[in-house]
N, C-alpha and C. Protein backbone atom coordinates (compact mmCIF):
# COMPACT_ATOMS: atom_id res chain seq x y z
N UNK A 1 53.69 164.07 145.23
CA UNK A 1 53.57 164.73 146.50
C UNK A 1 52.35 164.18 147.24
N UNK A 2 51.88 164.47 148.58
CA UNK A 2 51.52 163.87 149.44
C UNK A 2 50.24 165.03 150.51
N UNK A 3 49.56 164.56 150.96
CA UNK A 3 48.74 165.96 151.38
C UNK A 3 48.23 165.37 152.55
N UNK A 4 47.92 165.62 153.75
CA UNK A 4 46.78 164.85 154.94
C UNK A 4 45.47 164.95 154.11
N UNK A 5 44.52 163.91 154.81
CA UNK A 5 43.39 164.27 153.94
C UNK A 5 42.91 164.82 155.05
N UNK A 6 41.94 165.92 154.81
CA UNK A 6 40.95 166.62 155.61
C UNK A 6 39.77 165.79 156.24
N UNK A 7 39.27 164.44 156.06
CA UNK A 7 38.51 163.53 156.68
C UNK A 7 39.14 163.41 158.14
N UNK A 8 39.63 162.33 157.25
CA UNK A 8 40.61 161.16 158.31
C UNK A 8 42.14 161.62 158.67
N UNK A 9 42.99 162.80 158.05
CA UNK A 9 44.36 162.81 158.34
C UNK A 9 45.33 162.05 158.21
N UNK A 10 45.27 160.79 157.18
CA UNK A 10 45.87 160.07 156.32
C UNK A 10 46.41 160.51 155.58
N UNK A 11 47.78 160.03 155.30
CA UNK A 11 48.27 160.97 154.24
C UNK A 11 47.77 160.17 152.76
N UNK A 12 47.61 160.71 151.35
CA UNK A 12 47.03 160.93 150.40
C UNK A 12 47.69 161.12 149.34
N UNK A 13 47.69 160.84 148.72
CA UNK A 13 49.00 161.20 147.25
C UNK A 13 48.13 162.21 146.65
N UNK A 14 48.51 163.50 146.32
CA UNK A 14 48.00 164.47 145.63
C UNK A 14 47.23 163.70 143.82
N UNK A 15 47.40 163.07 143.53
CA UNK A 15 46.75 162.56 142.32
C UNK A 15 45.56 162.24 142.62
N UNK A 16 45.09 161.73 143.89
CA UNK A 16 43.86 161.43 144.46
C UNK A 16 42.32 161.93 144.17
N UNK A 17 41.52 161.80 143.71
CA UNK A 17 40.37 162.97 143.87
C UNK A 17 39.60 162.68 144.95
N UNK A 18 39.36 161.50 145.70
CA UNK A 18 39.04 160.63 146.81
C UNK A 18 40.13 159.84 147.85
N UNK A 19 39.93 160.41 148.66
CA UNK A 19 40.78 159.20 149.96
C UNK A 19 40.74 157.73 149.80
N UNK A 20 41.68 157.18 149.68
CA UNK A 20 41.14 155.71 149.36
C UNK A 20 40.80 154.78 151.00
N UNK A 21 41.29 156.20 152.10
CA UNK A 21 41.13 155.28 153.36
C UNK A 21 39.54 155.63 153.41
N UNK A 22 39.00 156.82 153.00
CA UNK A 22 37.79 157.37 153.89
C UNK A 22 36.57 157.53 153.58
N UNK A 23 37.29 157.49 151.88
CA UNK A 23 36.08 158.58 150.62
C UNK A 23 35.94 159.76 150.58
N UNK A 24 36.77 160.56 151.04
CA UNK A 24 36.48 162.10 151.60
C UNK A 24 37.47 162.77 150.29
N UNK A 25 36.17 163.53 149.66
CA UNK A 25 36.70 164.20 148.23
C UNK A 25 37.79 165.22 148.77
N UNK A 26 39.04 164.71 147.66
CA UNK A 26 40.51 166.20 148.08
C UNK A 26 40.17 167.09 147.53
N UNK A 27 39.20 167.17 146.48
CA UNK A 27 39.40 168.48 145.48
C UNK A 27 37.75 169.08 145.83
N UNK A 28 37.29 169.88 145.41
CA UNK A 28 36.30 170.65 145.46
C UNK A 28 36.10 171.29 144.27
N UNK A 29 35.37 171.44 143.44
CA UNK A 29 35.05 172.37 142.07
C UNK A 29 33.86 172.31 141.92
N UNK A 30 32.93 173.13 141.44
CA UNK A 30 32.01 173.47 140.28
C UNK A 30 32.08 173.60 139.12
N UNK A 31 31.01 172.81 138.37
CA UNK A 31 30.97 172.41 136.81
C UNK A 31 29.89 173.55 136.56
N UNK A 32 29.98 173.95 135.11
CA UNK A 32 29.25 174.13 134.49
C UNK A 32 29.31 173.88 133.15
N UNK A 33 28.29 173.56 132.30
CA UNK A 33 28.58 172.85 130.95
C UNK A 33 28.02 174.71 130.12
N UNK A 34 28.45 174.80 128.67
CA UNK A 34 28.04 175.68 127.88
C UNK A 34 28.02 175.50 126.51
N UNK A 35 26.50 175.45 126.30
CA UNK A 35 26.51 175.06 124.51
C UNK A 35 26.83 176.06 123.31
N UNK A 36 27.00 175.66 122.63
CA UNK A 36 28.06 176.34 121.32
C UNK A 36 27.03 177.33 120.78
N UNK A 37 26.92 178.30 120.26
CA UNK A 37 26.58 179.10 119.10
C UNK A 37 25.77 178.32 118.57
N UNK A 38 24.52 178.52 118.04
CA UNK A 38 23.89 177.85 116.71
C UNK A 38 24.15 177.89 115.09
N UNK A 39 24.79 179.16 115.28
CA UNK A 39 25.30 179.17 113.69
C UNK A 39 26.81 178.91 113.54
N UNK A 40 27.71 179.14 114.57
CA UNK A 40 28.55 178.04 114.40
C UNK A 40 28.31 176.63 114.52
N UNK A 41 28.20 176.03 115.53
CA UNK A 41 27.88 174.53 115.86
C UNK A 41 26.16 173.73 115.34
N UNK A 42 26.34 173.27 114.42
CA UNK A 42 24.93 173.04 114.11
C UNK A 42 25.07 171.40 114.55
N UNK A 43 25.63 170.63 114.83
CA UNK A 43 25.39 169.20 115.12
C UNK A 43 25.08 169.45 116.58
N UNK A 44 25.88 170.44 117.98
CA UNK A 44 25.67 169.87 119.07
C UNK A 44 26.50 169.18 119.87
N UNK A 45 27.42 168.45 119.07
CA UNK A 45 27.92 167.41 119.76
C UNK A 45 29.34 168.26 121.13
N UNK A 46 29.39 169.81 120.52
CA UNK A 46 30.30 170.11 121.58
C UNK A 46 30.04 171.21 121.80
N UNK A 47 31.02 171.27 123.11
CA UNK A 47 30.52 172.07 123.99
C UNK A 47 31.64 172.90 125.35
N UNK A 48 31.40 173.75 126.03
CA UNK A 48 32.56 174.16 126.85
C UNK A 48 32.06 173.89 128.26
N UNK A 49 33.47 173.58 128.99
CA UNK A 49 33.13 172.80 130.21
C UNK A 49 34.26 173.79 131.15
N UNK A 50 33.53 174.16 131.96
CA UNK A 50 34.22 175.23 132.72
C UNK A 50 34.08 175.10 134.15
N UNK A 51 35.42 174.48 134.71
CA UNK A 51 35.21 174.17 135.96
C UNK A 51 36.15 175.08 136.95
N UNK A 52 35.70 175.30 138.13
CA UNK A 52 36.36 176.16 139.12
C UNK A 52 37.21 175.10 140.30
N UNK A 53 37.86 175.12 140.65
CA UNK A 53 38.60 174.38 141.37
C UNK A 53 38.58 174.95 142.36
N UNK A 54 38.08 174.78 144.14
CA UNK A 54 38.65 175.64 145.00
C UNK A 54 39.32 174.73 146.52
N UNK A 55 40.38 174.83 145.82
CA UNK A 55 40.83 174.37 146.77
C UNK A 55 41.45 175.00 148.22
N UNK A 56 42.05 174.68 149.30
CA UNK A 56 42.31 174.58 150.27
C UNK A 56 43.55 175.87 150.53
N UNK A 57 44.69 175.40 149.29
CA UNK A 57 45.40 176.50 149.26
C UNK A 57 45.54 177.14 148.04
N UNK A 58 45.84 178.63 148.23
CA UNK A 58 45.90 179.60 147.01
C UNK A 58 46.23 178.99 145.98
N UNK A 59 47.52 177.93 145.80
CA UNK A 59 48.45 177.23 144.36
C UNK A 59 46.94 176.19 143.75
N UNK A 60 46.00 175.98 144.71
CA UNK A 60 45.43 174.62 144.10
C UNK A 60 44.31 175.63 143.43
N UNK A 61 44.08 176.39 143.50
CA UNK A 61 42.89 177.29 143.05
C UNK A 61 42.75 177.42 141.72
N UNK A 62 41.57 177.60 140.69
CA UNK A 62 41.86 177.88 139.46
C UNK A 62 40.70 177.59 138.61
N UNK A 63 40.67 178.12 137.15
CA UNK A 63 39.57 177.85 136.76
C UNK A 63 40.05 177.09 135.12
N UNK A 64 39.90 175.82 135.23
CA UNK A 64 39.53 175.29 133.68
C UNK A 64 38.52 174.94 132.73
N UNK A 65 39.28 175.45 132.01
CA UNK A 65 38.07 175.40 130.54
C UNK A 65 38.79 174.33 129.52
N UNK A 66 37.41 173.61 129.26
CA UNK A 66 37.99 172.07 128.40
C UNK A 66 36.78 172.62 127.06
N UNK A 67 37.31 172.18 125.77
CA UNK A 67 36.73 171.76 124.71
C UNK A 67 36.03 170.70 124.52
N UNK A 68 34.99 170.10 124.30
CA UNK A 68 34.64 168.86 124.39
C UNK A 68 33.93 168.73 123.04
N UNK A 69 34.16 167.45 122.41
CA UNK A 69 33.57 167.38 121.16
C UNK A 69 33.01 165.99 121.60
N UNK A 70 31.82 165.49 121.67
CA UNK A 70 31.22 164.29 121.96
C UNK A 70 31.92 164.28 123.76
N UNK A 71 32.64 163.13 123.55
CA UNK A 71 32.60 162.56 125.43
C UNK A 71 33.87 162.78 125.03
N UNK A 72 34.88 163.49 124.60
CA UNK A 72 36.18 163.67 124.77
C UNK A 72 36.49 165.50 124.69
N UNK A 73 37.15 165.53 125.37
CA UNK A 73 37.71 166.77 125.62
C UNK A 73 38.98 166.71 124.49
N UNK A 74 38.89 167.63 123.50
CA UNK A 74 39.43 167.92 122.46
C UNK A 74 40.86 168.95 123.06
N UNK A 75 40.46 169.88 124.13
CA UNK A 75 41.58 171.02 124.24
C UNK A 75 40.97 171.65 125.79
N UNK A 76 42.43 172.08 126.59
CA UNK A 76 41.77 172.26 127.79
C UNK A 76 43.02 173.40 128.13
N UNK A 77 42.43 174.43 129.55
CA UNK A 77 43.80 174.86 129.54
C UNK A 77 42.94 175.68 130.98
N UNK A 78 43.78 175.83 131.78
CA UNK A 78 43.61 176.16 133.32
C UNK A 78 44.00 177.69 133.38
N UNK A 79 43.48 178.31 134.08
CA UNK A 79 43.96 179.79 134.08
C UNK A 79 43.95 180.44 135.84
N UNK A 80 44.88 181.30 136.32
CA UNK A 80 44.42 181.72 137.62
C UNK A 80 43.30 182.24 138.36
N UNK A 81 42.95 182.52 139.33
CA UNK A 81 41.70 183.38 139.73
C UNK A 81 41.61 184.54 139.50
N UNK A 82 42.85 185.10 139.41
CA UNK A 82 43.29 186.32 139.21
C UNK A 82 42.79 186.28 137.34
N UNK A 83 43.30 185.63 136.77
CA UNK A 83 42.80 185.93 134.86
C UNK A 83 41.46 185.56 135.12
N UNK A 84 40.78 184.68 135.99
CA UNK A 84 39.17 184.10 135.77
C UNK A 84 38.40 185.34 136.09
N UNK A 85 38.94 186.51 137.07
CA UNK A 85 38.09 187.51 137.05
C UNK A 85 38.17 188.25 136.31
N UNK A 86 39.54 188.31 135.82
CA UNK A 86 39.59 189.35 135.00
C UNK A 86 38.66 189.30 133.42
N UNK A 87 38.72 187.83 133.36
CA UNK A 87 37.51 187.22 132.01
C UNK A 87 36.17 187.57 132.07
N UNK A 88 35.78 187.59 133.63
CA UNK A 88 34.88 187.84 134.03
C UNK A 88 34.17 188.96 133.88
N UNK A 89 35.32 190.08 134.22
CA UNK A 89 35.53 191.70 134.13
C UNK A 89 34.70 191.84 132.57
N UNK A 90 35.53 191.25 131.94
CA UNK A 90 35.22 191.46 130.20
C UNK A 90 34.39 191.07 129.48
N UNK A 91 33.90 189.91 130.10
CA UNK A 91 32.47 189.39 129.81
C UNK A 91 31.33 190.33 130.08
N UNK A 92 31.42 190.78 131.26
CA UNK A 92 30.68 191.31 131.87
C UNK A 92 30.31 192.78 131.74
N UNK A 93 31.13 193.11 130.74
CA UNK A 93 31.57 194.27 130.26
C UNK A 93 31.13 194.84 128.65
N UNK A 94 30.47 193.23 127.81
CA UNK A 94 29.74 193.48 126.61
C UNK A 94 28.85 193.96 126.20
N UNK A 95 28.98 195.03 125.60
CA UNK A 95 27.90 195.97 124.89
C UNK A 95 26.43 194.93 124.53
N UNK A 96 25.66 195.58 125.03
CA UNK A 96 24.32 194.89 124.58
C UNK A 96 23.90 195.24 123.24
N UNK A 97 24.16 195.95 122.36
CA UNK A 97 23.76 195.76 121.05
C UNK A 97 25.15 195.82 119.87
N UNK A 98 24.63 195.62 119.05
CA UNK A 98 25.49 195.31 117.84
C UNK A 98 26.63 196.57 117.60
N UNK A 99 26.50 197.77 117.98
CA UNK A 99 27.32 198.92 117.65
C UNK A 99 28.23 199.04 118.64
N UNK A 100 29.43 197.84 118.36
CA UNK A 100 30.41 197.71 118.82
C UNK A 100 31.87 198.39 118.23
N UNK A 101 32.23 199.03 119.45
CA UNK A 101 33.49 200.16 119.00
C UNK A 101 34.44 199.19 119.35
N UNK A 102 35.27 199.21 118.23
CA UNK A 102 36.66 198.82 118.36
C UNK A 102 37.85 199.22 119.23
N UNK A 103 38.35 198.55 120.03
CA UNK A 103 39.31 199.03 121.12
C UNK A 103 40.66 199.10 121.01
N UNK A 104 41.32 200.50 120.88
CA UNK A 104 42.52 200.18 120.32
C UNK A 104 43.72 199.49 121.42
N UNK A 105 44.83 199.01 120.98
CA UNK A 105 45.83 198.53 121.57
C UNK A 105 46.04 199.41 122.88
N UNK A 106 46.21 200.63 122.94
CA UNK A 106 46.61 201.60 124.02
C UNK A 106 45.10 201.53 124.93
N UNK A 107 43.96 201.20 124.29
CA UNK A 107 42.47 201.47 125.12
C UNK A 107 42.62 200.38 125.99
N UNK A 108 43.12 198.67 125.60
CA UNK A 108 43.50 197.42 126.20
C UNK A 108 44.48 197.88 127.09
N UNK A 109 45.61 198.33 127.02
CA UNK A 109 46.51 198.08 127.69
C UNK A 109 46.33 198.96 129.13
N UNK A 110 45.64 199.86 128.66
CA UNK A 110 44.81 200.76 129.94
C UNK A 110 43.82 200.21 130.97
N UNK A 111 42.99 199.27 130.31
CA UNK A 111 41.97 198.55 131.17
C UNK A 111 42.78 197.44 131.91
N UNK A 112 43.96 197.15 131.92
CA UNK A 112 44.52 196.13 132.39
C UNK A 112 44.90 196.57 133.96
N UNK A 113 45.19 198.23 133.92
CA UNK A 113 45.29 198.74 135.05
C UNK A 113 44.67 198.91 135.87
């Protein structure tokens, strides 16, 4: 598929991450890198790479998370804005100390609402 570019108005083959008429980036995202646990990961070498995509229209929008073990991405998988907040929700939502109550199936299926 095919897109105008927002520079120049050339059309663009969606595989693009750059205009090849203009240089004018198609995609837009923020990186952030995140290092592993210390008592799981004791070498270092990997790490989570969590990028936001925001694009232009609602379908291009999204947030992926890649595995990376050295300079290769081991496992990756894209999720909506709609699940990225909701991750967000739950993150954001962790008990600050260790006396963590267990949530039953019916307690989950409630917070979803």
């Amino acid at each position: 598929m095919e897109h105008a570019c927002g520079g120049c108005g050339r059309s663009v083959e969606d595989r693009f991450r750059f205009c090849p008429w203009c240089g004018t980036p198609q995609r837009s995202k923020l990186v952030e890198l995140f290092r592993p646990h210390p008592l799981v990961e004791t070498d270092g070498s990997r790490g989570l790479r969590v990028s936001r995509y925001l694009g232009a229209e609602p379908a291009a929008r999204h947030v992926r998370f890649s595995v990376w073990d050295g300079d290769v991405a081991t496992a990756a998988i894209s999720v909506a804005d709609e699940e990225a907040a909701r991750l967000a929700r739950f993150l954001a939502a962790a008990p600050a100390t260790t006396g963590v109550r267990r949530r039953s199936v019916g307690d989950r299926a409630r917070s979803r609402h």
